[in-house]
C-alpha atoms as a PDB file:
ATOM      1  CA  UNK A   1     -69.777  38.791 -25.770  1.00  0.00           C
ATOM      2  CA  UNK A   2     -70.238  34.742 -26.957  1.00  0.00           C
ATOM      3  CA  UNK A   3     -70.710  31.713 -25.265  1.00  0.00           C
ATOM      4  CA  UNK A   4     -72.646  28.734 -25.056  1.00  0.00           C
ATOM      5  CA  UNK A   5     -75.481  26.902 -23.733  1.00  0.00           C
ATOM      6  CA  UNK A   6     -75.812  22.613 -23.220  1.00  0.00           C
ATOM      7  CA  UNK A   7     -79.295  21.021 -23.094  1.00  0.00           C
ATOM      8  CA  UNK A   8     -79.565  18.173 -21.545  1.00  0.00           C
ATOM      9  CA  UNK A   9     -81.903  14.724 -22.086  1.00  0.00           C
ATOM     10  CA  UNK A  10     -83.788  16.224 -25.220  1.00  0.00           C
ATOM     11  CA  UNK A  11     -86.299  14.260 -27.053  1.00  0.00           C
ATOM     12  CA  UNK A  12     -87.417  14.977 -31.089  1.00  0.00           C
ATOM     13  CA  UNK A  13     -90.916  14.083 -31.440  1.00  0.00           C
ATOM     14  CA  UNK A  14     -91.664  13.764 -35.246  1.00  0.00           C
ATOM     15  CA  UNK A  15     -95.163  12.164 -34.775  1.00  0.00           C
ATOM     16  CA  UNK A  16     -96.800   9.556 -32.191  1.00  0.00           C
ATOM     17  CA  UNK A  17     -95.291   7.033 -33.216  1.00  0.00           C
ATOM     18  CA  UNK A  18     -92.214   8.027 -33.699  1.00  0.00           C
ATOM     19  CA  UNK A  19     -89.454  10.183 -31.191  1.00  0.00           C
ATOM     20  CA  UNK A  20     -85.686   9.330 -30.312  1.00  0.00           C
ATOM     21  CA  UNK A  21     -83.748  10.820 -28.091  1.00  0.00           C
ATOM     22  CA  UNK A  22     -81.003  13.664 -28.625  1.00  0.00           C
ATOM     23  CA  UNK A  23     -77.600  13.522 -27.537  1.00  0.00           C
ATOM     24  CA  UNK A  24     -76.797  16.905 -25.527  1.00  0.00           C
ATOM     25  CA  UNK A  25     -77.232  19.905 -27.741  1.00  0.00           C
ATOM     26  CA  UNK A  26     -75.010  22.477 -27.462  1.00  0.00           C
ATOM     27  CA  UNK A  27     -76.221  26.400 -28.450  1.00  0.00           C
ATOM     28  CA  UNK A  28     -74.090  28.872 -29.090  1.00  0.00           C
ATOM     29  CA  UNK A  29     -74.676  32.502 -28.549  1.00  0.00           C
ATOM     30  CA  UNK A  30     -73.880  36.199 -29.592  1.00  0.00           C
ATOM     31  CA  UNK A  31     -74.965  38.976 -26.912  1.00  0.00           C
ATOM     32  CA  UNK A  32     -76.189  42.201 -28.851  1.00  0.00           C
ATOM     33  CA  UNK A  33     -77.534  45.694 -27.359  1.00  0.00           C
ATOM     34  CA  UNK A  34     -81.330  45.528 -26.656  1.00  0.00           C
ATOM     35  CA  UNK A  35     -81.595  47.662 -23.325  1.00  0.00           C
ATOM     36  CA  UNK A  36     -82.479  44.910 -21.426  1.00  0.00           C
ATOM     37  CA  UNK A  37     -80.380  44.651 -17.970  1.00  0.00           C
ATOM     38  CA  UNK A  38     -78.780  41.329 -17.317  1.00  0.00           C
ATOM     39  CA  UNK A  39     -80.344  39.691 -14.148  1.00  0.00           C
ATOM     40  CA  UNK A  40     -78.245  36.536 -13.229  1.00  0.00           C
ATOM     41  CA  UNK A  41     -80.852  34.987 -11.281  1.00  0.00           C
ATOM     42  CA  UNK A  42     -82.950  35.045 -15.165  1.00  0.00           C
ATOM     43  CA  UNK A  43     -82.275  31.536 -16.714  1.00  0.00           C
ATOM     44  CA  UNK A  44     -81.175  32.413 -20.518  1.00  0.00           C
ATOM     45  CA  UNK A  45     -85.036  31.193 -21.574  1.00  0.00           C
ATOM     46  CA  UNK A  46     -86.628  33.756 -19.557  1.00  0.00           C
ATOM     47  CA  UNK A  47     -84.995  36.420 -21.587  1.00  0.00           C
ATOM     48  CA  UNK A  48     -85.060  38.641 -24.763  1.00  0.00           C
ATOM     49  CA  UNK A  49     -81.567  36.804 -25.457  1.00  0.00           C
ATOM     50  CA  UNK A  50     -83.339  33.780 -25.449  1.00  0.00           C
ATOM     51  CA  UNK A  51     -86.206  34.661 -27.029  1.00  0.00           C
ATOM     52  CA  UNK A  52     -83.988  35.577 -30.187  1.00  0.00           C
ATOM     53  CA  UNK A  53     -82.172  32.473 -30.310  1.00  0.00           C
ATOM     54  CA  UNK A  54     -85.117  30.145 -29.450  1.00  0.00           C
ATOM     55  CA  UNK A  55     -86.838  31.635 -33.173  1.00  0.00           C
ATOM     56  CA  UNK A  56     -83.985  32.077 -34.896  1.00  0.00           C
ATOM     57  CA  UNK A  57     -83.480  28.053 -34.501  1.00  0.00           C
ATOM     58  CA  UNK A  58     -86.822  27.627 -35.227  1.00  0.00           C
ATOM     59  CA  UNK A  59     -86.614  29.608 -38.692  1.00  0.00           C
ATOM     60  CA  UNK A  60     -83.292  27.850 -39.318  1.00  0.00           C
ATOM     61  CA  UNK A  61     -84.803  23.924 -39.190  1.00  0.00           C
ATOM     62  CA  UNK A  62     -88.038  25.233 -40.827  1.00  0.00           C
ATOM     63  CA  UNK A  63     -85.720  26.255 -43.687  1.00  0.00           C
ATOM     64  CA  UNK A  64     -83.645  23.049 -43.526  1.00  0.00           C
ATOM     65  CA  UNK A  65     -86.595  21.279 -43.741  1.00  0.00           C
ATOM     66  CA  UNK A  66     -88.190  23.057 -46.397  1.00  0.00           C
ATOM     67  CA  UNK A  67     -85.245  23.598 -48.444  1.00  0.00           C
ATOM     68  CA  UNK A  68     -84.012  19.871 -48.440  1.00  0.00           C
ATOM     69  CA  UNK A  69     -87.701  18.501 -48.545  1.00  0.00           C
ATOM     70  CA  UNK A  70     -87.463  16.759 -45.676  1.00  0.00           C
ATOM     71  CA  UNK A  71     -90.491  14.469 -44.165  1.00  0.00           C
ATOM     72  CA  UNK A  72     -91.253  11.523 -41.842  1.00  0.00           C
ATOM     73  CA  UNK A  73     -89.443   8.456 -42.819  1.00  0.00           C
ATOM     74  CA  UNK A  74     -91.274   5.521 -44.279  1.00  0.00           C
ATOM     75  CA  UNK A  75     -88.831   3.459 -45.093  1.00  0.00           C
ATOM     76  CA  UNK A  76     -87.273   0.673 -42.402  1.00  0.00           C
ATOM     77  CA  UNK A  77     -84.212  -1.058 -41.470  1.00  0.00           C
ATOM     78  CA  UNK A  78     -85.256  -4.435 -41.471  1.00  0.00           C
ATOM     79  CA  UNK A  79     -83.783  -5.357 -38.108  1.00  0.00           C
ATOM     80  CA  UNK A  80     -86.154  -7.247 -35.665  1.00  0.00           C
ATOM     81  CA  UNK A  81     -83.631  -7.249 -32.715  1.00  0.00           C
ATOM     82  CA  UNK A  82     -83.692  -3.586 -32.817  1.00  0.00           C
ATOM     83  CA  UNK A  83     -87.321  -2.551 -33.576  1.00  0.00           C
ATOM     84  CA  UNK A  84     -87.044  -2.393 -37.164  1.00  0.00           C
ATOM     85  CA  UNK A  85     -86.073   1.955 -36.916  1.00  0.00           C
ATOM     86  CA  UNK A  86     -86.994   4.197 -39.629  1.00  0.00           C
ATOM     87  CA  UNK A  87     -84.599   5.251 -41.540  1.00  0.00           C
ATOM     88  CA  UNK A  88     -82.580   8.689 -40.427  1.00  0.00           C
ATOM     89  CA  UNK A  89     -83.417  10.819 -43.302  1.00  0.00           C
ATOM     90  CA  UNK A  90     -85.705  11.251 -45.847  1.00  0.00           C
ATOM     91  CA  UNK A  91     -85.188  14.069 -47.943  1.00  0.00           C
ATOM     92  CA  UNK A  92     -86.648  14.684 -51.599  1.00  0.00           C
ATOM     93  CA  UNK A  93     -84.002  17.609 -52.309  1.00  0.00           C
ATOM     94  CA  UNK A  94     -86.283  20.171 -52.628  1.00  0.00           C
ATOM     95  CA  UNK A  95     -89.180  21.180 -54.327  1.00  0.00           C
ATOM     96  CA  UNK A  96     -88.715  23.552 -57.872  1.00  0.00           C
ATOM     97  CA  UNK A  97     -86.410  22.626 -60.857  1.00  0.00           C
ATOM     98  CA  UNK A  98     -82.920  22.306 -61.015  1.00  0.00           C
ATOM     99  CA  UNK A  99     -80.176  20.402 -58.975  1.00  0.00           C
ATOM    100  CA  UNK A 100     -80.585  19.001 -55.727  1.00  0.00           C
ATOM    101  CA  UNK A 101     -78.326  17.055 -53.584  1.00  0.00           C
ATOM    102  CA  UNK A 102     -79.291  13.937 -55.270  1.00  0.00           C
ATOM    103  CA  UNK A 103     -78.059  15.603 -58.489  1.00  0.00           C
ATOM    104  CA  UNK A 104     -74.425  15.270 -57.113  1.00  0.00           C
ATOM    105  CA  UNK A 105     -75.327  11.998 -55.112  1.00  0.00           C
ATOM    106  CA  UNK A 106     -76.839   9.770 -57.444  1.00  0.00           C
ATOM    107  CA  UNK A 107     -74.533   7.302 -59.146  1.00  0.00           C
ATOM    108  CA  UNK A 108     -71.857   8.079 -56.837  1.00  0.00           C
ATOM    109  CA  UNK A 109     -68.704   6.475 -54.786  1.00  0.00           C
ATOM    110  CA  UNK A 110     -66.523   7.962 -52.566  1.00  0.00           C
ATOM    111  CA  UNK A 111     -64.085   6.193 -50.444  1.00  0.00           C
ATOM    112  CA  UNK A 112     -63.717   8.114 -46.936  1.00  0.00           C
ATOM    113  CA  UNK A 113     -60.480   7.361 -45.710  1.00  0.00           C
ATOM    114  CA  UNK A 114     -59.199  10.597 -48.044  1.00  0.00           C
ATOM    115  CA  UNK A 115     -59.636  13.634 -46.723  1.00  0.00           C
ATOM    116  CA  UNK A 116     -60.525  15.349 -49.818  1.00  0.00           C
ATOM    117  CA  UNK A 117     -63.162  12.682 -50.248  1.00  0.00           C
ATOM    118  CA  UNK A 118     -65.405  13.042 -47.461  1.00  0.00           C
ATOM    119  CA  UNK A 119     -64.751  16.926 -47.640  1.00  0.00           C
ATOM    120  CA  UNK A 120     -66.445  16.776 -50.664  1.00  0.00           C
ATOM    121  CA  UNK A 121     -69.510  14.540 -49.538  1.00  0.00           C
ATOM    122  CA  UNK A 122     -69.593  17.096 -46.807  1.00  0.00           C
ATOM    123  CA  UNK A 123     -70.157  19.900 -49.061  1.00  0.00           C
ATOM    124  CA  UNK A 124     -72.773  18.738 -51.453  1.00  0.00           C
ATOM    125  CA  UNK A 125     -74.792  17.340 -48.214  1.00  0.00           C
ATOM    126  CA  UNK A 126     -73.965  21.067 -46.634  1.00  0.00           C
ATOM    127  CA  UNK A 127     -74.922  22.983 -50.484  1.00  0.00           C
ATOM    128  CA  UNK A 128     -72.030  24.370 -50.667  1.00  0.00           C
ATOM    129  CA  UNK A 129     -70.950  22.904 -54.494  1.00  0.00           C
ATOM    130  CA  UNK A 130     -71.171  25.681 -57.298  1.00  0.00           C
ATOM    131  CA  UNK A 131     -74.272  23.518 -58.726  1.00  0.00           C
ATOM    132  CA  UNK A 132     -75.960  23.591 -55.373  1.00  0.00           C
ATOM    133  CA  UNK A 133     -75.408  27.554 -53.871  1.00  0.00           C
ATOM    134  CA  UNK A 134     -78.739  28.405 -54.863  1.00  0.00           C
ATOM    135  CA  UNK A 135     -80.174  26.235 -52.439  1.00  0.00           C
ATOM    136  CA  UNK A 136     -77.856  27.001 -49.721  1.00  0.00           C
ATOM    137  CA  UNK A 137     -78.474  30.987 -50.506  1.00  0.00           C
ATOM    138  CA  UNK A 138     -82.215  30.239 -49.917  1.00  0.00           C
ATOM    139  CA  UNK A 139     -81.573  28.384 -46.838  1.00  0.00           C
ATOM    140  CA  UNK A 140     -79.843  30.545 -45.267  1.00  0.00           C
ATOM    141  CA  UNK A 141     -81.392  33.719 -46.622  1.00  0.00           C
ATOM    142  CA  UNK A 142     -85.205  31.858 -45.736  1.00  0.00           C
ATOM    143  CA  UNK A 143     -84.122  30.604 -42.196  1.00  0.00           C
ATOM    144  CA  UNK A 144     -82.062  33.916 -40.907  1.00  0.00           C
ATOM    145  CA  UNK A 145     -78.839  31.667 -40.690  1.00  0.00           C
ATOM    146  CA  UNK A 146     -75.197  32.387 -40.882  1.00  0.00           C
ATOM    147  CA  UNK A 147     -74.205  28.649 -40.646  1.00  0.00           C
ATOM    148  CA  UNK A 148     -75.813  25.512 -42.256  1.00  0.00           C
ATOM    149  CA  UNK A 149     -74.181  22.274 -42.407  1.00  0.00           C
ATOM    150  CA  UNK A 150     -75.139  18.707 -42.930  1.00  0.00           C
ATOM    151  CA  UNK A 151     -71.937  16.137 -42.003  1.00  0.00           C
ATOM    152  CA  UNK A 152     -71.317  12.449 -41.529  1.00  0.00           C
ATOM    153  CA  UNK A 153     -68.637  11.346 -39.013  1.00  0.00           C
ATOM    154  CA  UNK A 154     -67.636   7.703 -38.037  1.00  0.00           C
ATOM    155  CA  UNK A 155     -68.396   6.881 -34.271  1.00  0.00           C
ATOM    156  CA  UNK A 156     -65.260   4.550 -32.736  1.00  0.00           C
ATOM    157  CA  UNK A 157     -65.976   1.404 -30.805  1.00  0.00           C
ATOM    158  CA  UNK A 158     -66.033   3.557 -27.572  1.00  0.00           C
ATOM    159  CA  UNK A 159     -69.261   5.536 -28.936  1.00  0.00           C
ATOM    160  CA  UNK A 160     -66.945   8.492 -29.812  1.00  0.00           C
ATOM    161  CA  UNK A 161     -67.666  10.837 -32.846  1.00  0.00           C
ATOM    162  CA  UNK A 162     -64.736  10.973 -34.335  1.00  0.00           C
ATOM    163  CA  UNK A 163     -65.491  15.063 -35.750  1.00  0.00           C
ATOM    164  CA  UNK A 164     -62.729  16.244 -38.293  1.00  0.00           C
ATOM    165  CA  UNK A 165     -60.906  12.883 -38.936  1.00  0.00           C
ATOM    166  CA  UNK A 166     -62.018  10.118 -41.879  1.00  0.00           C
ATOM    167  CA  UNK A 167     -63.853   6.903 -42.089  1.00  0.00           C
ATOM    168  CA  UNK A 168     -60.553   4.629 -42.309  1.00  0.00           C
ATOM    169  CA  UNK A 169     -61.992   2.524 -44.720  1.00  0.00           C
ATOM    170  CA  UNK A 170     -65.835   3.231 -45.117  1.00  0.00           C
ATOM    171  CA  UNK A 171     -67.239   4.334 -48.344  1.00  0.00           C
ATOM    172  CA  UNK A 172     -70.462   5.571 -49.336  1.00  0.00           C
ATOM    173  CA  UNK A 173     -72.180   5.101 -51.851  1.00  0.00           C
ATOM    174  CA  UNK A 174     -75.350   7.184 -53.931  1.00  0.00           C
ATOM    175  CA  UNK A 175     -77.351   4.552 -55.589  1.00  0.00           C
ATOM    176  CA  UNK A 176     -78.821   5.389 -58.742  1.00  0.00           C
ATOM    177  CA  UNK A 177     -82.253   3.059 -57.894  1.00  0.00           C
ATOM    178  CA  UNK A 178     -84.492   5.406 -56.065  1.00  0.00           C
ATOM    179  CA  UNK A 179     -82.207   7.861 -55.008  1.00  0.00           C
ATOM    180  CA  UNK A 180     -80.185   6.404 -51.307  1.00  0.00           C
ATOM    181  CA  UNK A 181     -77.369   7.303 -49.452  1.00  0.00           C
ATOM    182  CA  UNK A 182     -75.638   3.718 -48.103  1.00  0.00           C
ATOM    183  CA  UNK A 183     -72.412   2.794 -46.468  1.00  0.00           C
ATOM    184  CA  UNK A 184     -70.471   0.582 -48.714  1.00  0.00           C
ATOM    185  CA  UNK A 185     -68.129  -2.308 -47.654  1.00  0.00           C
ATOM    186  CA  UNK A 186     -65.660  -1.680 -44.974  1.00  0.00           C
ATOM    187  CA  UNK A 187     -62.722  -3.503 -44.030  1.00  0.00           C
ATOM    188  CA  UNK A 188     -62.989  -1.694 -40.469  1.00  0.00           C
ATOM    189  CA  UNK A 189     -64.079  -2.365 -37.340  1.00  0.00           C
ATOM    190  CA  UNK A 190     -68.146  -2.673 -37.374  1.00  0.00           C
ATOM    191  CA  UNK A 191     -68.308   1.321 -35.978  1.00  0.00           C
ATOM    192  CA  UNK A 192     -71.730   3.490 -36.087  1.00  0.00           C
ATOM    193  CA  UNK A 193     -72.163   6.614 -38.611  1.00  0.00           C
ATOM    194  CA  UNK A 194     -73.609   9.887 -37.202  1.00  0.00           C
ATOM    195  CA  UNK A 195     -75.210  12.676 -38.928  1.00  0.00           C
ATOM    196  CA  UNK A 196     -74.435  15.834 -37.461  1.00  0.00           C
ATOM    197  CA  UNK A 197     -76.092  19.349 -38.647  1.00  0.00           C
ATOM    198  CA  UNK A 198     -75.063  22.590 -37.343  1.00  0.00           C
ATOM    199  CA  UNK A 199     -77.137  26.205 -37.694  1.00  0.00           C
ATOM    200  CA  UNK A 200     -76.448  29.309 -35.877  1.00  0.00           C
ATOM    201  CA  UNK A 201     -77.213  28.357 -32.622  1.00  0.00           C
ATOM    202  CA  UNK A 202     -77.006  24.661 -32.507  1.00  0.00           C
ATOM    203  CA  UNK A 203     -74.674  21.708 -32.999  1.00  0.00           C
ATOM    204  CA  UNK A 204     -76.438  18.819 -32.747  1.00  0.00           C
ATOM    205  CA  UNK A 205     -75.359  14.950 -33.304  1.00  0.00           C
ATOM    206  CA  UNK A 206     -77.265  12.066 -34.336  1.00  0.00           C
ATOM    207  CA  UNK A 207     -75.564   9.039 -33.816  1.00  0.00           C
ATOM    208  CA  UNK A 208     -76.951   6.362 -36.062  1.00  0.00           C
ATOM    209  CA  UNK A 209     -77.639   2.665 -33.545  1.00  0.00           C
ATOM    210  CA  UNK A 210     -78.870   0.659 -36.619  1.00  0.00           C
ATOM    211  CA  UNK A 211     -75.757   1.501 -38.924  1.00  0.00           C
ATOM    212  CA  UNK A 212     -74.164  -1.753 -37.015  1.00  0.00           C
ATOM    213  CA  UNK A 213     -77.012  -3.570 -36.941  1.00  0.00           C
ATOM    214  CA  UNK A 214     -75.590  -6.808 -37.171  1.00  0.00           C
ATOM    215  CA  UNK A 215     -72.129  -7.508 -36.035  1.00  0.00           C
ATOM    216  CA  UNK A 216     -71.590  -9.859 -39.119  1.00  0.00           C
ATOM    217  CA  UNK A 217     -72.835  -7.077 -41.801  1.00  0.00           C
ATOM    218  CA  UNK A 218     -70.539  -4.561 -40.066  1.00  0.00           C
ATOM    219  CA  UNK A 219     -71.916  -1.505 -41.749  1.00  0.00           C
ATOM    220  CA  UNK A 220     -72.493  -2.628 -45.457  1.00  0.00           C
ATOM    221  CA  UNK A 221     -75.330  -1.444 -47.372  1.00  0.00           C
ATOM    222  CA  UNK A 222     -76.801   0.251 -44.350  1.00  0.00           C
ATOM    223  CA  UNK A 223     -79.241   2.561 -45.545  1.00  0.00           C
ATOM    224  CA  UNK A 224     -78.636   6.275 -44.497  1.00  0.00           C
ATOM    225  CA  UNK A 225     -80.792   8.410 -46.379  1.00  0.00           C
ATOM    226  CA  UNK A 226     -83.348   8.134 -48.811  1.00  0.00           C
ATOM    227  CA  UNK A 227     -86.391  10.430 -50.695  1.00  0.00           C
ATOM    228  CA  UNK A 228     -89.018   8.605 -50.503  1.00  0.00           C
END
């Protein structure tokens, strides 16, 4: 038996001076044999269930983290009318020798109104390139995970993600100087960009309110992700 679970009003902390809030997470879950006898008037927290998919989640990120080298953001987007925000991501691509996601990004242009395009920004940002599998192995070996994906999806001028369709005419771009993910001209409407990652028990989306910024800019050279 499968279902889910949506939480509600959730806020990421990563350190005192810096939180956002979460758009509803939603946590899907496998029922397996464990002798324990289903009360219904047990919230899903309050039992063994829960217990497993509560660390499980926990192992996943800490591997996500680790694996990707992700740390607090120093980095800002210089925007006084909007608090100057940190930039999303900063990931260093891992510790150890070898290729990282910056290895496939660096250098690089994709336009994302092809499908095949963004699929394949998808996969390096989600390890799952030939030159990347190692990485993605350890992640999901290290964090107990069956799923692991990092994605980008446009967000339409109603504040809609728009999951499994492109970018119209959005690119991104991997610079070469200093290793940064940006969105590159647009001839489209001045929409957001969300980053949305996905484990074994969560599906969680992060939509971006600096990548429009300023109405004039639409979303050029916004700066998505960085490593340092």
């Amino acid at each position: 038996m499968n279902g889910s679970v949506v939480l509600q009003k959730i806020k990421l902390e990563i350190n005192k001076d810096y939180s956002i809030d979460l758009n509803p997470v939603t946590m899907k879950w496998i029922l397996a044999v464990s002798g324990e006898k289903w009360d219904k008037n047990k919230s899903l927290n309050q039992t063994q269930l829960g217990d497993a998919m509560y660390f499980n989640t926990a192992m996943g990120i800490k591997s996500y983290l680790d694996v990707l080298g992700v740390k607090p953001s120093t980095k800002s987007i210089e925007s006084a009318e909007l608090g100057n925000p940190k930039v999303f991501l900063t990931a260093t691509g891992g510790s150890g020798s070898g290729n990282n996601i910056w290895t496939d990004l660096n250098g690089w242009v994709i336009h994302l109104s092809i499908r095949n395009s963004y699929i394949e920004l998808h996969n390096i940002l989600s390890l799952k390139t030939d030159k990347l599998s190692d990485k993605r192995q350890l992640l999901l070996t290290q964090g107990y995970q069956g799923v692991f994906e990092l994605l980008i999806w446009g967000v339409d001028k109603d504040g809609q993600v728009t999951f499994n369709t492109n970018f119209f005419n959005y690119t991104i771009t991997g610079k070469n100087e200093g290793n940064q993910l940006t969105v590159g001209n647009t001839s489209g409407d001045p929409l957001k960009v969300a980053f949305n990652l996905r484990l074994n028990f969560i599906d969680v989306t992060f939509i971006l309110d600096y990548s429009n910024s300023s109405p004039g800019q639409k979303l050029r050279n916004q700066l998505l992700m960085t490593d340092n």
